[in-house]
N, C-alpha and C. Protein backbone atom coordinates (compact mmCIF):
# COMPACT_ATOMS: atom_id res chain seq x y z
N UNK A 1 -57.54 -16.90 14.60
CA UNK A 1 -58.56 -17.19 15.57
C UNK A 1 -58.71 -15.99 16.48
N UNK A 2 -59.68 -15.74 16.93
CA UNK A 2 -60.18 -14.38 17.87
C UNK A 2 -60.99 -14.79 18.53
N UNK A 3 -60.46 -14.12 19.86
CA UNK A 3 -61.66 -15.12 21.10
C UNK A 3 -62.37 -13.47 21.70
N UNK A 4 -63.24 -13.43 22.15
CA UNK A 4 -64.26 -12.33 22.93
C UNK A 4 -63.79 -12.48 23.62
N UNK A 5 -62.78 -11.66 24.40
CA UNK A 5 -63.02 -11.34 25.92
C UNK A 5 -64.02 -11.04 26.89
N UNK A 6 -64.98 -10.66 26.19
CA UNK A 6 -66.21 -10.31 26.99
C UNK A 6 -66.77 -11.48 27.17
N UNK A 7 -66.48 -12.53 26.40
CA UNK A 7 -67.14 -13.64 26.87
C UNK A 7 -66.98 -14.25 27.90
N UNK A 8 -67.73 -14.43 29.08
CA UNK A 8 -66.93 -15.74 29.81
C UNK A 8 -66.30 -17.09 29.81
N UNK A 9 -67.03 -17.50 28.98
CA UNK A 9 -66.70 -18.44 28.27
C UNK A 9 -65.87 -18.93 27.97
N UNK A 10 -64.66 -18.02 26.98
CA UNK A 10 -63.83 -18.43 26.20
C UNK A 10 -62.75 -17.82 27.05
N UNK A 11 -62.62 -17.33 28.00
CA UNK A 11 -61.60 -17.16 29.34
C UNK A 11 -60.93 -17.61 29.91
N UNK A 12 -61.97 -19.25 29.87
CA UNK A 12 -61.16 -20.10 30.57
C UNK A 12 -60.49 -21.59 29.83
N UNK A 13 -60.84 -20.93 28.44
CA UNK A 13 -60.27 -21.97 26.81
C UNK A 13 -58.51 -21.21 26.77
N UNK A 14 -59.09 -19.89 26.88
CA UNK A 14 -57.38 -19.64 26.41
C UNK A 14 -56.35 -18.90 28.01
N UNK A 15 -57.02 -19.95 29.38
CA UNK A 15 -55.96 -19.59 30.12
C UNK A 15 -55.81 -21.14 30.31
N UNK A 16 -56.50 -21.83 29.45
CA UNK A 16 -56.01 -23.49 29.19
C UNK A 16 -54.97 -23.27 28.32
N UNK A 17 -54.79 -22.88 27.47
CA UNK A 17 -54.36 -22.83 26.27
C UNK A 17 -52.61 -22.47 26.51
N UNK A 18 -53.06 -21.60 27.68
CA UNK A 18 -51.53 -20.87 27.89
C UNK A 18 -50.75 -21.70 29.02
N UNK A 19 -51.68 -22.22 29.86
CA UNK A 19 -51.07 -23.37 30.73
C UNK A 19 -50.28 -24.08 29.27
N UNK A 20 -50.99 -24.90 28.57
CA UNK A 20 -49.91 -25.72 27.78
C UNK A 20 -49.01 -25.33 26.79
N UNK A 21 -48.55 -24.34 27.08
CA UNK A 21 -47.72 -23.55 26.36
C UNK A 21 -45.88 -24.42 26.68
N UNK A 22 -44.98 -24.87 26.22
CA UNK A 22 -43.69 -24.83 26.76
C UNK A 22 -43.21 -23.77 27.86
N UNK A 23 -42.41 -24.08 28.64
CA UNK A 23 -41.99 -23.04 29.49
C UNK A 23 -40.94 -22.65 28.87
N UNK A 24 -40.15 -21.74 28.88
CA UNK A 24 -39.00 -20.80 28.33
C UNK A 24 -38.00 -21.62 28.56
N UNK A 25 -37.33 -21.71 27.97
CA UNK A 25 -36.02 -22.56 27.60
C UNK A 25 -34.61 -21.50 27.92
N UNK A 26 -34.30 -22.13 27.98
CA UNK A 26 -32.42 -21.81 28.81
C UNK A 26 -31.59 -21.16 27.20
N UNK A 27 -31.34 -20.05 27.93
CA UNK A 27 -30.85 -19.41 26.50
C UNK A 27 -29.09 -19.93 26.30
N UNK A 28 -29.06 -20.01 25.26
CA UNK A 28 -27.56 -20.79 24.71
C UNK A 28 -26.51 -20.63 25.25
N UNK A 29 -26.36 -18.92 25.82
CA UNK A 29 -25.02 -18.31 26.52
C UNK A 29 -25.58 -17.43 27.33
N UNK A 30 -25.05 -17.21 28.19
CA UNK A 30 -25.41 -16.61 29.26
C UNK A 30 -24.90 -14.44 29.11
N UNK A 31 -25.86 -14.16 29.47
CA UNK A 31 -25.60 -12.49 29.12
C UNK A 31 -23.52 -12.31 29.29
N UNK A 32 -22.79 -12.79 30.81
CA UNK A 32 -21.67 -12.67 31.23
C UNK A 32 -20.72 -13.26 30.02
N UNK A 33 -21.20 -14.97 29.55
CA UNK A 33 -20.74 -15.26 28.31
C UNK A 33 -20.43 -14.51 27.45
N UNK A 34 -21.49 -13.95 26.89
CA UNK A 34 -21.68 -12.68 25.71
C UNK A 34 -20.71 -12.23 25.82
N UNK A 35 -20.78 -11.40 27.01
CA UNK A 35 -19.97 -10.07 26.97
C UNK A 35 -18.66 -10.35 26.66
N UNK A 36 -18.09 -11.45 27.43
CA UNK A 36 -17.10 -11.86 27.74
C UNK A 36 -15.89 -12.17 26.29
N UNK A 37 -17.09 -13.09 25.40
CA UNK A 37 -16.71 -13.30 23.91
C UNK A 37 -17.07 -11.93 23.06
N UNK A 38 -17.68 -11.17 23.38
CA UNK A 38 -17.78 -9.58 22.25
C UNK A 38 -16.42 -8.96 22.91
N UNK A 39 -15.88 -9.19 24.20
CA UNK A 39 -14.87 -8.07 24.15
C UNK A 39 -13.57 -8.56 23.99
N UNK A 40 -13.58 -10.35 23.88
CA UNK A 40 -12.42 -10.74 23.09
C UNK A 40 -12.65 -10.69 21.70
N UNK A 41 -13.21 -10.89 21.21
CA UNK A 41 -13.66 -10.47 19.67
C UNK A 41 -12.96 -9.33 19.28
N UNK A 42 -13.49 -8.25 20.01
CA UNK A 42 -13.33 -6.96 19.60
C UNK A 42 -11.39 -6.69 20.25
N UNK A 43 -11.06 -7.38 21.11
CA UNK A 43 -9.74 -6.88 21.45
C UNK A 43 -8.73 -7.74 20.49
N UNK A 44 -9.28 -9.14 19.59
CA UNK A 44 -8.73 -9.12 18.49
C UNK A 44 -8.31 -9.06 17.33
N UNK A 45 -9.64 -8.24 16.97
CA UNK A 45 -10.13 -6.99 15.82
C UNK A 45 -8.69 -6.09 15.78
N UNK A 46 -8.65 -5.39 17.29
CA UNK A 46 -8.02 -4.20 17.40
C UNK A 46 -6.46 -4.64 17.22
N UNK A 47 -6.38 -5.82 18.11
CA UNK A 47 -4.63 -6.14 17.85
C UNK A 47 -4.58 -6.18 15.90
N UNK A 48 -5.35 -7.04 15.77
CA UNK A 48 -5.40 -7.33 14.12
C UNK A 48 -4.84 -5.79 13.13
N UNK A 49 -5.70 -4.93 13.83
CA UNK A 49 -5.46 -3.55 12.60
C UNK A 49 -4.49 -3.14 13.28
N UNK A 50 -4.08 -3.33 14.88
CA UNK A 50 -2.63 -2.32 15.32
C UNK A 50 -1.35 -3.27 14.25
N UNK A 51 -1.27 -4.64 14.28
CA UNK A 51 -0.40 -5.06 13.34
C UNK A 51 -0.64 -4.99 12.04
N UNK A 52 -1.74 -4.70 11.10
CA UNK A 52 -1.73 -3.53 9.94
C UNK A 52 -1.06 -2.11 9.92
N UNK A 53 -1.44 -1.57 10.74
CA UNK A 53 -0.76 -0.32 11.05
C UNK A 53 0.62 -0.51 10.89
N UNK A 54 1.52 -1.45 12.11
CA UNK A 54 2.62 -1.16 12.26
C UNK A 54 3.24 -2.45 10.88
N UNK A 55 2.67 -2.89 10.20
CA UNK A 55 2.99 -3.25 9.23
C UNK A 55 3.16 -2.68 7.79
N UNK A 56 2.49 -1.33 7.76
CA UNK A 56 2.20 -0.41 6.55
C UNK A 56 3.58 0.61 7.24
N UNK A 57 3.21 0.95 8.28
CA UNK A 57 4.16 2.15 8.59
C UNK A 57 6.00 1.89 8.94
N UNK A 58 6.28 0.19 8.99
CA UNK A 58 7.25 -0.09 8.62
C UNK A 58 7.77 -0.01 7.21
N UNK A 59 6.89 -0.63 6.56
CA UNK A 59 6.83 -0.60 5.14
C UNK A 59 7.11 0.53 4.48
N UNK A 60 6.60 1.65 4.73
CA UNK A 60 6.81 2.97 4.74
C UNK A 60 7.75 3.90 5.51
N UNK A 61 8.78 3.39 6.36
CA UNK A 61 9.92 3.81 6.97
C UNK A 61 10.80 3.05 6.49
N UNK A 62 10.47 1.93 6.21
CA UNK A 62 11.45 0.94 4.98
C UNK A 62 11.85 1.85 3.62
N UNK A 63 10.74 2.22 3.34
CA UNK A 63 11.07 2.71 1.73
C UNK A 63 11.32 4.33 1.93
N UNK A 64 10.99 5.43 2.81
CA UNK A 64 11.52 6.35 3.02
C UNK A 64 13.00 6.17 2.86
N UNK A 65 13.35 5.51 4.09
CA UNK A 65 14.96 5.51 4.47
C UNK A 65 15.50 4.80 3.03
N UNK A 66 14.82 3.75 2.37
CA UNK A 66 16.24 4.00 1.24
C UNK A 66 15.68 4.99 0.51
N UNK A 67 15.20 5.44 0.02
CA UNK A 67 14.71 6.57 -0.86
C UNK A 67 16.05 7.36 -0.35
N UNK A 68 15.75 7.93 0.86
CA UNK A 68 16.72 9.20 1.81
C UNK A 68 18.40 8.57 1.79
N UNK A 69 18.48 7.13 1.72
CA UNK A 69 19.71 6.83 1.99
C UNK A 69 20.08 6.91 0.29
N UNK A 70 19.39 6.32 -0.55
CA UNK A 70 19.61 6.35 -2.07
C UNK A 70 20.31 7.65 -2.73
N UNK A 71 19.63 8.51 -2.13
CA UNK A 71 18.89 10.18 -2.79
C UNK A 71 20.67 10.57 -2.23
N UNK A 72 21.38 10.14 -1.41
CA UNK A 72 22.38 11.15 -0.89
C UNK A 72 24.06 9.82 -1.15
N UNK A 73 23.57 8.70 -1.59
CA UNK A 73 24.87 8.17 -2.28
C UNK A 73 25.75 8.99 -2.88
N UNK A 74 26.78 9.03 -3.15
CA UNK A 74 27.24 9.73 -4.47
C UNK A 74 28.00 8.75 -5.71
N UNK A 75 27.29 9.50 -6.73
CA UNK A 75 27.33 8.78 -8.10
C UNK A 75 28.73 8.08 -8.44
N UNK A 76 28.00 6.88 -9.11
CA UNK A 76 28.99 5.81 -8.97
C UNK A 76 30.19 6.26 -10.14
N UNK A 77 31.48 5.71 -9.92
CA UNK A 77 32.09 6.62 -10.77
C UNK A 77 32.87 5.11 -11.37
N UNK A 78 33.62 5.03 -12.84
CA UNK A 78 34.38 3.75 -12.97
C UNK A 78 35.38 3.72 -12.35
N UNK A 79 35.85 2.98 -12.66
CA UNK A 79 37.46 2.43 -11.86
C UNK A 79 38.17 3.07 -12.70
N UNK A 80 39.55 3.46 -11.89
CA UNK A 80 40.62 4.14 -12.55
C UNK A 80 41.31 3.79 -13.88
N UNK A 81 41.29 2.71 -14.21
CA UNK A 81 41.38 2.18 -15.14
C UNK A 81 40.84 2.66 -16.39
N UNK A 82 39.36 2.72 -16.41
CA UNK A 82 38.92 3.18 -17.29
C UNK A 82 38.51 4.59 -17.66
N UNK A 83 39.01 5.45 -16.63
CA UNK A 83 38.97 6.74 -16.84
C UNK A 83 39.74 7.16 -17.58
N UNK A 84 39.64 8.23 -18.68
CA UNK A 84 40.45 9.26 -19.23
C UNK A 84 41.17 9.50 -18.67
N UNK A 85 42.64 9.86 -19.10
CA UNK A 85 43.53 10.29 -18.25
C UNK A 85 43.47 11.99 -17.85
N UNK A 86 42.81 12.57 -18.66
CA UNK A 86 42.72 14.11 -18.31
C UNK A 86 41.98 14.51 -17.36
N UNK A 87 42.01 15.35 -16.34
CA UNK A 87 40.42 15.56 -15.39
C UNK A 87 39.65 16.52 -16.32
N UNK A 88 40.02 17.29 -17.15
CA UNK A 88 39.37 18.19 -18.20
C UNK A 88 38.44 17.59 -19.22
N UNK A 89 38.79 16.02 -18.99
CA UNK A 89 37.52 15.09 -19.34
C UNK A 89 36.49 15.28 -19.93
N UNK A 90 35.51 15.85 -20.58
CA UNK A 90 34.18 15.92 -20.03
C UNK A 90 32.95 14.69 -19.74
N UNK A 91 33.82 13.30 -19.75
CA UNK A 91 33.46 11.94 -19.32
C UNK A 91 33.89 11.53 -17.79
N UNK A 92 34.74 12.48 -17.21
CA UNK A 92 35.71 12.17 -16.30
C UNK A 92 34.69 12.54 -15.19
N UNK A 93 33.95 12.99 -14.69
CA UNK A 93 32.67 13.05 -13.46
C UNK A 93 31.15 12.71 -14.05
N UNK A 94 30.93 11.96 -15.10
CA UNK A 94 29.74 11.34 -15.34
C UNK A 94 29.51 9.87 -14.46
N UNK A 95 28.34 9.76 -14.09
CA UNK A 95 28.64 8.45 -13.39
C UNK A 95 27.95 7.25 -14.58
N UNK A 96 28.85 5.95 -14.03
CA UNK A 96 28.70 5.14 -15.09
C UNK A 96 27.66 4.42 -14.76
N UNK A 97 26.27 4.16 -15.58
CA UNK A 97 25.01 3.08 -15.21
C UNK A 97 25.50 1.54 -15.03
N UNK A 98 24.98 1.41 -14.20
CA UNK A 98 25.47 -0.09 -14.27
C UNK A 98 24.66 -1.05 -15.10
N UNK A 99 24.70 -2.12 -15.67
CA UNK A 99 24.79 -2.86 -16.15
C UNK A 99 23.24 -3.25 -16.21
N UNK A 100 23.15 -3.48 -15.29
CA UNK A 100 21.63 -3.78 -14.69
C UNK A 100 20.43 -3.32 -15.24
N UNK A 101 21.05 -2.05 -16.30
CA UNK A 101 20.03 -0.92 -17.06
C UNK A 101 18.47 -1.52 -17.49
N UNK A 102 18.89 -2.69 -18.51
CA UNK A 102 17.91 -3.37 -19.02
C UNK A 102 17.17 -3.79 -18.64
N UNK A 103 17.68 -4.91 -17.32
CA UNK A 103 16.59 -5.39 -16.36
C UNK A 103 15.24 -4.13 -15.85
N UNK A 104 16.26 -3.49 -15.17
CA UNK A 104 15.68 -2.30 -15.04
C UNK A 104 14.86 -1.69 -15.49
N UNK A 105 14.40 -1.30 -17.18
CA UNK A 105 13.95 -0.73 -18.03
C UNK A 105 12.83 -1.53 -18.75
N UNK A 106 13.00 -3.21 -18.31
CA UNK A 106 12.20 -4.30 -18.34
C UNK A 106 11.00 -3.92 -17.17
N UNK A 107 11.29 -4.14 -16.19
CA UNK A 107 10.50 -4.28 -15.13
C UNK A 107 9.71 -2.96 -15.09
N UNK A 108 10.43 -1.75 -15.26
CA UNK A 108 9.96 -0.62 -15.23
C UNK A 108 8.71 -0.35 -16.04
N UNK A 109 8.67 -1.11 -17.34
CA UNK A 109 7.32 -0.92 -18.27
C UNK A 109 6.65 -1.68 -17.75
N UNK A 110 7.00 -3.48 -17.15
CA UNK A 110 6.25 -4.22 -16.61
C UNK A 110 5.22 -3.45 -15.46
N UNK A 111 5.71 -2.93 -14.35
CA UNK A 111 5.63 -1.66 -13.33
C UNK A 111 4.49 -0.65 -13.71
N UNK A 112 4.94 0.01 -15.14
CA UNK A 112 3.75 1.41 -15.56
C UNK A 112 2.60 0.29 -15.66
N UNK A 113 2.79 -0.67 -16.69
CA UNK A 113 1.51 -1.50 -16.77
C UNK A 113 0.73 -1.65 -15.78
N UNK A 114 1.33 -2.51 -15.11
CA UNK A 114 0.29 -2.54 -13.65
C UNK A 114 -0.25 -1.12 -13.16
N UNK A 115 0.83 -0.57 -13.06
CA UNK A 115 0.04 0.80 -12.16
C UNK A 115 -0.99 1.38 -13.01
N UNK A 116 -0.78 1.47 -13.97
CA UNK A 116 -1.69 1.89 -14.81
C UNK A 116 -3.17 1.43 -14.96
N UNK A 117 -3.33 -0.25 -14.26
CA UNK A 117 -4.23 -0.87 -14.47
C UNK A 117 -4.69 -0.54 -12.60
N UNK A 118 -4.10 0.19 -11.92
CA UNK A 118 -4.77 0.20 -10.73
C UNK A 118 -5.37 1.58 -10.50
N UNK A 119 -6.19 1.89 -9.74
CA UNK A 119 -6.93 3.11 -9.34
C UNK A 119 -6.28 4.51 -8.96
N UNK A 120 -6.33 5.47 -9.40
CA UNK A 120 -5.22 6.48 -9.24
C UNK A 120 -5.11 6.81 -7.26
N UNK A 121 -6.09 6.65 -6.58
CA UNK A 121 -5.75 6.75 -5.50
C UNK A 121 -6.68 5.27 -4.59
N UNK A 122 -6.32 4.76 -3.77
CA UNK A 122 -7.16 3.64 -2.58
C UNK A 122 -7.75 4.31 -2.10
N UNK A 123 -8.82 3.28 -1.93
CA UNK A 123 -10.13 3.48 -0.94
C UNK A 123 -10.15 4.52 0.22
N UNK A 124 -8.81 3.47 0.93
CA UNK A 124 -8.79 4.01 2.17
C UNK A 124 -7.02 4.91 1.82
N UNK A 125 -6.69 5.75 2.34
CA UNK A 125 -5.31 6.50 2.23
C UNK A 125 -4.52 6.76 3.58
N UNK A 126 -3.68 5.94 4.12
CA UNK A 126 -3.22 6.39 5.29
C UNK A 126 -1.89 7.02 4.51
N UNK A 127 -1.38 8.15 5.65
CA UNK A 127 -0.72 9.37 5.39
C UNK A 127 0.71 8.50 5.17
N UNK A 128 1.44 7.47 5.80
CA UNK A 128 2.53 7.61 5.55
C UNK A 128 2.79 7.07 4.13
N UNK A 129 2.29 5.83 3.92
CA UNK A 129 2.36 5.71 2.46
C UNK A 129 1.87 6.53 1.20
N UNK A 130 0.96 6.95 1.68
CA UNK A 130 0.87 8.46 0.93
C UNK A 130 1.61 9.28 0.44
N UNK A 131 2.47 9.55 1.24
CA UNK A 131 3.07 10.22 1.49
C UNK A 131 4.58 10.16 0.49
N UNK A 132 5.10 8.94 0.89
CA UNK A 132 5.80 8.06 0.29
C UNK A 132 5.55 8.01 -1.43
N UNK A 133 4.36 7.75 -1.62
CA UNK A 133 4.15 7.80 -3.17
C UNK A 133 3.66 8.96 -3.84
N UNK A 134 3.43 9.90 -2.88
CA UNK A 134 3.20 11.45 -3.95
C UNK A 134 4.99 11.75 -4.29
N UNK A 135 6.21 11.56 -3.29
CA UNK A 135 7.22 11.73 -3.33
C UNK A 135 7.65 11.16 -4.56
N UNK A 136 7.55 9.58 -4.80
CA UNK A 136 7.81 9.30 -6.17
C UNK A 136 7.57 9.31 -6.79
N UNK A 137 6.26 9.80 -7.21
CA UNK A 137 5.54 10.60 -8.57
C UNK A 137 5.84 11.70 -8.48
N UNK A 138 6.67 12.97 -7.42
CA UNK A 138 6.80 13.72 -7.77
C UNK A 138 8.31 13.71 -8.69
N UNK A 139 8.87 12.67 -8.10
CA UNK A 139 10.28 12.45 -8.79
C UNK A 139 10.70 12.08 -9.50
N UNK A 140 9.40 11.16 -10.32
CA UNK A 140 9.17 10.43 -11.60
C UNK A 140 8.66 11.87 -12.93
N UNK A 141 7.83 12.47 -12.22
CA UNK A 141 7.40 13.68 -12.96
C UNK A 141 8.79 14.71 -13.45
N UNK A 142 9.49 15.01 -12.14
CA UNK A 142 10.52 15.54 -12.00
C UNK A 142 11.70 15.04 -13.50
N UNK A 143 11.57 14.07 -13.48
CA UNK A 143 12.60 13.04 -14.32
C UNK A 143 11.94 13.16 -16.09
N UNK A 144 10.36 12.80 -15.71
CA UNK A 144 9.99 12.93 -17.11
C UNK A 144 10.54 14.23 -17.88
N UNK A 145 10.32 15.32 -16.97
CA UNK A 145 10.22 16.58 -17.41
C UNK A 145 11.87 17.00 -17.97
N UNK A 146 13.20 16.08 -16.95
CA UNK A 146 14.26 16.84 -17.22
C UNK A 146 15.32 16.09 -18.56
N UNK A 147 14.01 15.03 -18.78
CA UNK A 147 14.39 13.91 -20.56
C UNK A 147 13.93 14.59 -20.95
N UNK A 148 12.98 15.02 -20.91
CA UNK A 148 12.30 15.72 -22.58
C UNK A 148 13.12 16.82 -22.78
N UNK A 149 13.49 17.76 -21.53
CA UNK A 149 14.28 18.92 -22.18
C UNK A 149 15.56 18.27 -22.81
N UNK A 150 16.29 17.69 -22.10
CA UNK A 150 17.69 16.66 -22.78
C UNK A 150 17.27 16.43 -24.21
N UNK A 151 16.61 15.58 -24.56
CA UNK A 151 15.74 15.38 -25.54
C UNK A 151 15.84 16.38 -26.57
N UNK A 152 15.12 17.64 -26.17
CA UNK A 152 14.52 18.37 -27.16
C UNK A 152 16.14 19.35 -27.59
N UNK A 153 16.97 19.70 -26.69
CA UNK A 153 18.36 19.50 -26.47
C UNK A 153 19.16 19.09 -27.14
N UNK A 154 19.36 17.61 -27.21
CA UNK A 154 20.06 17.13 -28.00
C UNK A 154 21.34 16.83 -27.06
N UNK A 155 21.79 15.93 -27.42
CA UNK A 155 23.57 15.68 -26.94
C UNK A 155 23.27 14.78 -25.52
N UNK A 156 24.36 15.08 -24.41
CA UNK A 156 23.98 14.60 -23.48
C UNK A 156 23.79 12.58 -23.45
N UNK A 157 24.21 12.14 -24.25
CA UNK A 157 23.20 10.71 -24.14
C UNK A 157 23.89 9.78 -23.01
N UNK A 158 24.80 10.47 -22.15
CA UNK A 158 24.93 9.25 -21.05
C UNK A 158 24.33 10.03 -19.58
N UNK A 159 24.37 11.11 -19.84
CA UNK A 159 23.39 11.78 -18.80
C UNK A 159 22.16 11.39 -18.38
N UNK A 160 21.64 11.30 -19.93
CA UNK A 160 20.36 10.94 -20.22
C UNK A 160 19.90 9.14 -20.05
N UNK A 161 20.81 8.67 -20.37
CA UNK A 161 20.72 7.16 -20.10
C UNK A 161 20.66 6.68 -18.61
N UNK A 162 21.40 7.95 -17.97
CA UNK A 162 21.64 8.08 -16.32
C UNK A 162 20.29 8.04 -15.55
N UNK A 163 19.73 8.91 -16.17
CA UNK A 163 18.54 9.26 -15.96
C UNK A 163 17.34 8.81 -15.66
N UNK A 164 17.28 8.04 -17.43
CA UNK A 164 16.39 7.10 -17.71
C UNK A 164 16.60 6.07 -16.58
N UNK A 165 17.74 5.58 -16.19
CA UNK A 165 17.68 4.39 -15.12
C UNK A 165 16.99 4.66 -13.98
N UNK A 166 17.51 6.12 -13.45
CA UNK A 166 16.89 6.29 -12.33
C UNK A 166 15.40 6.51 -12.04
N UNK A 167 14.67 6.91 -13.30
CA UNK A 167 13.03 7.19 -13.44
C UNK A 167 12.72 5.67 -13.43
N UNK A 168 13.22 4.57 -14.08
CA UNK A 168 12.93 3.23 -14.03
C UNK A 168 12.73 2.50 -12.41
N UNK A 169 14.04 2.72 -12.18
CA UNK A 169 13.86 2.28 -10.55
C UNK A 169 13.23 3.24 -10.02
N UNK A 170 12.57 4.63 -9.80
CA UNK A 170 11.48 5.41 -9.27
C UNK A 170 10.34 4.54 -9.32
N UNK A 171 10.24 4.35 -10.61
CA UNK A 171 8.88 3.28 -11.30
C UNK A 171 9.26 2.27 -10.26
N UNK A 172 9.97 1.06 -10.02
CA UNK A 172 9.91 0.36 -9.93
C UNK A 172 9.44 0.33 -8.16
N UNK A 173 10.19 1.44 -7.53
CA UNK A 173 9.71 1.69 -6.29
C UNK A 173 8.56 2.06 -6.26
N UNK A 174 7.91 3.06 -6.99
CA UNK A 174 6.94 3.35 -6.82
C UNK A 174 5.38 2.02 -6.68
N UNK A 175 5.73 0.97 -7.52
CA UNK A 175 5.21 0.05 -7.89
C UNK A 175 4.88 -0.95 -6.77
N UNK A 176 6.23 -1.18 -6.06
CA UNK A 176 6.39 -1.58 -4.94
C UNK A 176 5.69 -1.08 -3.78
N UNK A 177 5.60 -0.14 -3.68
CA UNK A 177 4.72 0.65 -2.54
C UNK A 177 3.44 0.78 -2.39
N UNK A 178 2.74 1.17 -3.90
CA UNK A 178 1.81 1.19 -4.33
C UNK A 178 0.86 -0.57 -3.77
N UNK A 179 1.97 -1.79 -4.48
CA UNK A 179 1.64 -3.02 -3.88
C UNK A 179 1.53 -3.23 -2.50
N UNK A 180 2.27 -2.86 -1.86
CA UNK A 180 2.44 -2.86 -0.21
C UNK A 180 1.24 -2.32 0.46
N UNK A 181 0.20 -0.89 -0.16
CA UNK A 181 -0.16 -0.42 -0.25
C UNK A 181 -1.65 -1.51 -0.32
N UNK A 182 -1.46 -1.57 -0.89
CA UNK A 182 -2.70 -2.93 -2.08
C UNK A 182 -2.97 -4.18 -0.82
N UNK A 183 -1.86 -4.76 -0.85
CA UNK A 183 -2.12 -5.84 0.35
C UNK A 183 -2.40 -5.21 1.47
N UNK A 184 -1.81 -4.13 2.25
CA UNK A 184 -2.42 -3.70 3.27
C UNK A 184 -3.74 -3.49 3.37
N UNK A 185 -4.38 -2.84 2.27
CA UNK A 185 -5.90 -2.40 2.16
C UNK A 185 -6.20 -3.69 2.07
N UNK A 186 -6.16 -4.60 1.85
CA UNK A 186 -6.85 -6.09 2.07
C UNK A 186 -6.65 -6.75 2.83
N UNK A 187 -6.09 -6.68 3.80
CA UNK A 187 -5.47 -7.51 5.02
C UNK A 187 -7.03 -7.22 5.62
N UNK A 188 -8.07 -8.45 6.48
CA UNK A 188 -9.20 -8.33 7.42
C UNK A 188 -8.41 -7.52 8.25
C-alpha cells in the first residue's frame, strides 16, 4: 500500500493508523541483566578451559616425570640365585625382562593400531603434550632403529628381547598420551 504524502487527505488515515499501533512492550531482560549473565557466562567459559589447561598440563607432568623417573632406574637384574656364578659372565649384567613381556607386546600392537587410525598431529597442539609425544616417537624411532641393527647383526637375543619390551611400553605410553591428548581436545 502507498499513500501520497502530498495528499492531504491521506495524512490524517495514516496518523490514525499509527495511533492504533501497540505501544512497545517491555523487553524480556533488562540491558544490566544482560550484562550481568554475558559476564558470568563468559567467566565460566574461562574457569572451564583454565581446568582443561591444568588438566592436560598435569597429565603431561604426570607422564614426563615417569618417563624421567623410568629413563634413570637401573636395570633390573635376577636374584642371586639365578646368576652365574662367574662375574666374567657374559649373562651376568644383562637385565632380566620381566614376565609381563607378552602382555606388553599385546597391547603394544593393540596401541600401533589405534594410533595408526588417528591423525598424525591434533587440531589444536598445546606445547606440553607435544612435547611429551615428539619425545616418545623420538624414542620409539630410536629403538626401531637399534633392532634392526641387532637384527641385521645377529646374536644378542636377550638384549634384543630387552628392547623390544621397552619400544612396547614406549608404544604403550605413547598411546596413552596421545589419548589424554584426544579427550582434552574434546572437553567444551
Amino acid at each position: 500500500m502507498h499513500f501520497d504524502l502530498e495528499d492531504s487527505h491521506s495524512v490524517p488515515e495514516i496518523v490514525q493508523m499509527l495511533r492504533h499501533l501497540p505501544s512497545e512492550s517491555a523487553p524480556p531482560i533488562h540491558w544490566k541483566e544482560f550484562k550481568r549473565r554475558q559476564l558470568l557466562r563468559r567467566a565460566r567459559a574461562r574457569s572451564a578451559q583454565q581446568r582443561q589447561f591444568a588438566l592436560v598440563a598435569a597429565v603431561a607432568v604426570v607422564m614426563i616425570g615417569a618417563v624421567a623417573l623410568w629413563r634413570y632406574l637401573p636395570p633390573m637384574q635376577a636374584p642371586m640365585a639365578q646368576r652365574l656364578p662367574t662375574a666374567a659372565s657374559p649373562m651376568a649384567h644383562r637385565p632380566i625382562v620381566p614376565i609381563a613381556w607378552d602382555e606388553a607386546a599385546l597391547r603394544s600392537v593393540a596401541s600401533e593400531r589405534w594410533l595408526a587410525s588417528q591423525p598424525a598431529e591434533p587440531a589444536i597442539v598445546r606445547v606440553g603434550t607435544r612435547a611429551a609425544v615428539t619425545n616418545l616417537e623420538d624414542r620409539i624411532a630410536w629403538a626401531d632403529d637399534t633392532l634392526t641393527s641387532m637384527r641385521a647383526k645377529g646374536g644378542e637375543a636377550d638384549r634384543a628381547r630387552a628392547l623390544q619390551y621397552e619400544r612396547d611400553r614406549l608404544v604403550n605410553s605413547l598411546a596413552q598420551v596421545r589419548y589424554a591428548e584426544t579427550l582434552a581436545a574434546d572437553l567444551p
